[in-house]
C-alpha atoms as a PDB file:
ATOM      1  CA  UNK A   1       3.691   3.153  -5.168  1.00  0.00           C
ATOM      2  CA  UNK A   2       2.173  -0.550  -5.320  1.00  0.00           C
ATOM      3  CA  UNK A   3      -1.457  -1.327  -4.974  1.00  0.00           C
ATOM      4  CA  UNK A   4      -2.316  -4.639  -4.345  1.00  0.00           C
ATOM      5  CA  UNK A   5      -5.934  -5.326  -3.599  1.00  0.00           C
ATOM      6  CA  UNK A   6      -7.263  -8.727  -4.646  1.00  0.00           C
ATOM      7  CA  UNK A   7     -11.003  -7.033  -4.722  1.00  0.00           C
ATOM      8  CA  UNK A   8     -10.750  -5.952  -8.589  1.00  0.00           C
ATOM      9  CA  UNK A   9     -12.828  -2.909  -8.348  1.00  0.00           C
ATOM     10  CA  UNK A  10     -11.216  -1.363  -5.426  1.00  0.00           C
ATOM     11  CA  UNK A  11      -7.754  -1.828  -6.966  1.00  0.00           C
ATOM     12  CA  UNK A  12      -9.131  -0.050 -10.090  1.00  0.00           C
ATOM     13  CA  UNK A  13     -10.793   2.739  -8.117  1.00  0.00           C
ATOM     14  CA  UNK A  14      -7.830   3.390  -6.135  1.00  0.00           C
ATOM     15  CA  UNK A  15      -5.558   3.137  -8.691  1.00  0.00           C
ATOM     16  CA  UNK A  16      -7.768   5.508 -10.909  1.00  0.00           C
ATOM     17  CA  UNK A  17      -7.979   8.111  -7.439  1.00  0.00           C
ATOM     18  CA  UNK A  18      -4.042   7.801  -7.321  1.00  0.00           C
ATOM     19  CA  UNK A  19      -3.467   8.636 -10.972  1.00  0.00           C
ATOM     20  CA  UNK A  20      -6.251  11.284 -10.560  1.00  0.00           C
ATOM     21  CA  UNK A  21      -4.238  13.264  -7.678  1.00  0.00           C
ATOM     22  CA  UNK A  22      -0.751  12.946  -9.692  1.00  0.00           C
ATOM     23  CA  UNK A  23       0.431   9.884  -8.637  1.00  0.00           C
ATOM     24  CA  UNK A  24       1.829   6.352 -10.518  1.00  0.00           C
ATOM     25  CA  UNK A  25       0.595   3.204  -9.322  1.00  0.00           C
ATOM     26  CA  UNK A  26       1.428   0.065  -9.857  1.00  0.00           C
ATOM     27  CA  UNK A  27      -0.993  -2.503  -9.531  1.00  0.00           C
ATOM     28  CA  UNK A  28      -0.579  -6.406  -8.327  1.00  0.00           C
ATOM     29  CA  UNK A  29      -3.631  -8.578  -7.947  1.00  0.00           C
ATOM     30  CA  UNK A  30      -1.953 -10.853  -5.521  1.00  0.00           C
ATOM     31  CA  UNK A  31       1.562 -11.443  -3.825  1.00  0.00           C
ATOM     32  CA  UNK A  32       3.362 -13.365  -6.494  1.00  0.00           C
ATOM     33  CA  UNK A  33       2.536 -10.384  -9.398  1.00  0.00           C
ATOM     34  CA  UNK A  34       3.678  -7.715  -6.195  1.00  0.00           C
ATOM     35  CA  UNK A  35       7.186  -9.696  -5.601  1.00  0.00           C
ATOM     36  CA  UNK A  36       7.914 -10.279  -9.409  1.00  0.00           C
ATOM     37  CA  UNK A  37       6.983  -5.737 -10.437  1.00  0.00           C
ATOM     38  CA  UNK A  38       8.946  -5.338  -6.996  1.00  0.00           C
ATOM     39  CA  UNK A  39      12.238  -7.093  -8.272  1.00  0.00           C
ATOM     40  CA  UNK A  40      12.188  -5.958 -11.581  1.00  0.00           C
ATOM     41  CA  UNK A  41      11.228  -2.182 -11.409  1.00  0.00           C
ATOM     42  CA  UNK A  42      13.950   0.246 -11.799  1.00  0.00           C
ATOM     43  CA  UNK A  43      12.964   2.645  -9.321  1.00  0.00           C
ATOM     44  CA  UNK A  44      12.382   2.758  -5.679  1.00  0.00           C
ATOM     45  CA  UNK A  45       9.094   1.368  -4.488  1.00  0.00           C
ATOM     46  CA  UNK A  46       8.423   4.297  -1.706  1.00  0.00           C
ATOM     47  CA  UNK A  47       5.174   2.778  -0.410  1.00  0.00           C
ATOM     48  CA  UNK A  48       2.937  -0.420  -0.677  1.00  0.00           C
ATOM     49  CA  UNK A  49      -1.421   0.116  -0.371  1.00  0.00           C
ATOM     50  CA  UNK A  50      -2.448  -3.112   0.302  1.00  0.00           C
ATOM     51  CA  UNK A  51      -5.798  -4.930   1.974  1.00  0.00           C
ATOM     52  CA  UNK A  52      -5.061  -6.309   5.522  1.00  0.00           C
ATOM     53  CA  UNK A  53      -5.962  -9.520   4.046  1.00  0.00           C
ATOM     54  CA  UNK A  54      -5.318 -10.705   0.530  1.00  0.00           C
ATOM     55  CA  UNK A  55      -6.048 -13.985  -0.930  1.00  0.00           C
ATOM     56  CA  UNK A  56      -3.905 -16.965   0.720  1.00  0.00           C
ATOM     57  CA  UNK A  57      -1.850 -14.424   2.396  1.00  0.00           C
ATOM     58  CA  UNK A  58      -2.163 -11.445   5.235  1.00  0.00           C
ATOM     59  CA  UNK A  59      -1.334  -8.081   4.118  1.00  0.00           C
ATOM     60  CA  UNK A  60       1.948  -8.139   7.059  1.00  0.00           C
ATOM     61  CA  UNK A  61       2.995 -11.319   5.241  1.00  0.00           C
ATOM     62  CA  UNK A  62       2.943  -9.635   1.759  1.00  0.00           C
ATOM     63  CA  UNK A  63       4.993  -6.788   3.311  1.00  0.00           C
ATOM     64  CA  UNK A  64       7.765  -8.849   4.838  1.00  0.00           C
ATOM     65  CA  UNK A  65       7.994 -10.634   1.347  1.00  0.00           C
ATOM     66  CA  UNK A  66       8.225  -7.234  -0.467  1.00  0.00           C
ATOM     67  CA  UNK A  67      10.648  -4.976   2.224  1.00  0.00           C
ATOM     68  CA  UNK A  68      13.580  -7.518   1.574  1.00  0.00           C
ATOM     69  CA  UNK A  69      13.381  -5.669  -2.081  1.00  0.00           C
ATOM     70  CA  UNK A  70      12.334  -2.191  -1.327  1.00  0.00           C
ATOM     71  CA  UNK A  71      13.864  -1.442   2.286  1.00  0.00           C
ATOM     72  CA  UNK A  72      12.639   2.018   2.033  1.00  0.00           C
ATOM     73  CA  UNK A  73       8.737   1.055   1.201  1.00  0.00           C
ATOM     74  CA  UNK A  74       6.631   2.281   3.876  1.00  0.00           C
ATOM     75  CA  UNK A  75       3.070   0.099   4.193  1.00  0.00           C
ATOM     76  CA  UNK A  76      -0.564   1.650   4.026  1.00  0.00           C
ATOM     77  CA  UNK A  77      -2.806  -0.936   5.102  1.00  0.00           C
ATOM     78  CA  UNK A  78      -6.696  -0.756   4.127  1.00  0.00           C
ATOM     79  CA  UNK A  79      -9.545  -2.768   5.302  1.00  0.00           C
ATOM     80  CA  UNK A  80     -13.261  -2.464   6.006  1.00  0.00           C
ATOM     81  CA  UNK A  81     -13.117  -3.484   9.405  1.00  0.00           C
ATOM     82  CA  UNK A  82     -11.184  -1.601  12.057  1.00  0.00           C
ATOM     83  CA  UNK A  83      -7.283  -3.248  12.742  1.00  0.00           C
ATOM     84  CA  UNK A  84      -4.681  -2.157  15.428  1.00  0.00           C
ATOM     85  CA  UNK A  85      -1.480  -2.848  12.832  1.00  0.00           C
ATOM     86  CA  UNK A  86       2.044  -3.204  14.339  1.00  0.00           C
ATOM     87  CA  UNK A  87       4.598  -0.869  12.873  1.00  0.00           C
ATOM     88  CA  UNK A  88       8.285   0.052  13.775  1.00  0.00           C
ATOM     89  CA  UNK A  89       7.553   2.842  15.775  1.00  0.00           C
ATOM     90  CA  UNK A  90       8.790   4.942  12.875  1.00  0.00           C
ATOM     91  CA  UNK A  91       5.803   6.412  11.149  1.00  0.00           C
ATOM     92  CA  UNK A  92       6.133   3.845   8.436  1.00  0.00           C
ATOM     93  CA  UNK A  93       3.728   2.367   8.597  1.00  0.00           C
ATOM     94  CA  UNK A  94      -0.261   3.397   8.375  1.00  0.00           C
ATOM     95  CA  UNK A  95      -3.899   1.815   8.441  1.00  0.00           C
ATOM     96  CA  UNK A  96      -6.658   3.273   6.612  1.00  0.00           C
ATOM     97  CA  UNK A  97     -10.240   1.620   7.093  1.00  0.00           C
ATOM     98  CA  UNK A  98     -12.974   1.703   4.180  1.00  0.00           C
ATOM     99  CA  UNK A  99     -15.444   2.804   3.031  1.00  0.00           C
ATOM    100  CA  UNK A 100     -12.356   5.224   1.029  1.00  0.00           C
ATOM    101  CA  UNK A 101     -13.554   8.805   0.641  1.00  0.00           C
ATOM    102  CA  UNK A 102     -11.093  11.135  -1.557  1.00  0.00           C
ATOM    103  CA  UNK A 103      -9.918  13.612   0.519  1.00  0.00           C
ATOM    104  CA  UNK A 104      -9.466  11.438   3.897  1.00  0.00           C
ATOM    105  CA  UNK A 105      -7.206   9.005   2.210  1.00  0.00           C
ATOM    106  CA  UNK A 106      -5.239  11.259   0.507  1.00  0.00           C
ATOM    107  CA  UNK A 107      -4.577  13.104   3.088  1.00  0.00           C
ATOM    108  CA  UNK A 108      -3.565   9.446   5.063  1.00  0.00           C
ATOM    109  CA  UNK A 109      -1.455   8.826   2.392  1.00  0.00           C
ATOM    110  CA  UNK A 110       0.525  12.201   2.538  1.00  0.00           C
ATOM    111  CA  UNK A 111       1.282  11.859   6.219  1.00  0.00           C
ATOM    112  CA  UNK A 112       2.753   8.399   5.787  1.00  0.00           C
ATOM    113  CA  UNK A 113       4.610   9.631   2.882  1.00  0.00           C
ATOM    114  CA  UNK A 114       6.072  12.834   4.457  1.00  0.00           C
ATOM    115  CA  UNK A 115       6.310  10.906   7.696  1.00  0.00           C
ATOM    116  CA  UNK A 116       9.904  10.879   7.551  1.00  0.00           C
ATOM    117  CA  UNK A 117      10.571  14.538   6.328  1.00  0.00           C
ATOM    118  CA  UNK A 118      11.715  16.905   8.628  1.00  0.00           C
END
């Protein structure tokens, strides 16, 4: 999973949550660093935890950058302000709104990632 959060103590407290709960984050601090781990890691990229708005780019915009390299990356948005965020109809993709607390988004982030398991 890729976190990419331009606010530099969110991205650290999620990615310290993640790691926490058994996960292994990867961590971007903008678009171009997301692309560049995206092309060159060796394994699937199953999801993408990004803000709704990044730095000179929208969290949708980051995600059609990214999918073209990870077509089976499914897209948890986060932002402090509520969003209505389109999605393919396919569980795939998921908003979370902050203030974060532990056991809400982790249980968020389980759905989305067992959206598809039947």
């Amino acid at each position: 999973m890729l976190v990419v959060e331009s606010d530099e103590q969110v991205s650290t407290m999620l990615c310290v949550l993640l790691t926490r709960h058994g996960y292994s984050p990867l961590r971007a601090d903008n678009a171009d660093d997301a692309h560049a781990l995206c092309d060159k890691h060796a394994t699937p990229i199953h999801l993408l935890i990004t803000n709704v708005a990044l730095r000179h780019i929208t969290g949708a915009e980051l995600a059609a950058r990214l999918l073209p390299l990870c077509p089976e990356m499914k897209i948890l948005y986060v932002s402090s302000s509520p969003q209505t965020v389109e999605g393919d109809g396919d569980g795939r993709v998921a908003f979370f709104q902050k203030p974060i607390t532990v056991a809400a988004f982790l249980q968020c982030l389980r759905k989305l990632l067992d959206a598809d398991k039947t």
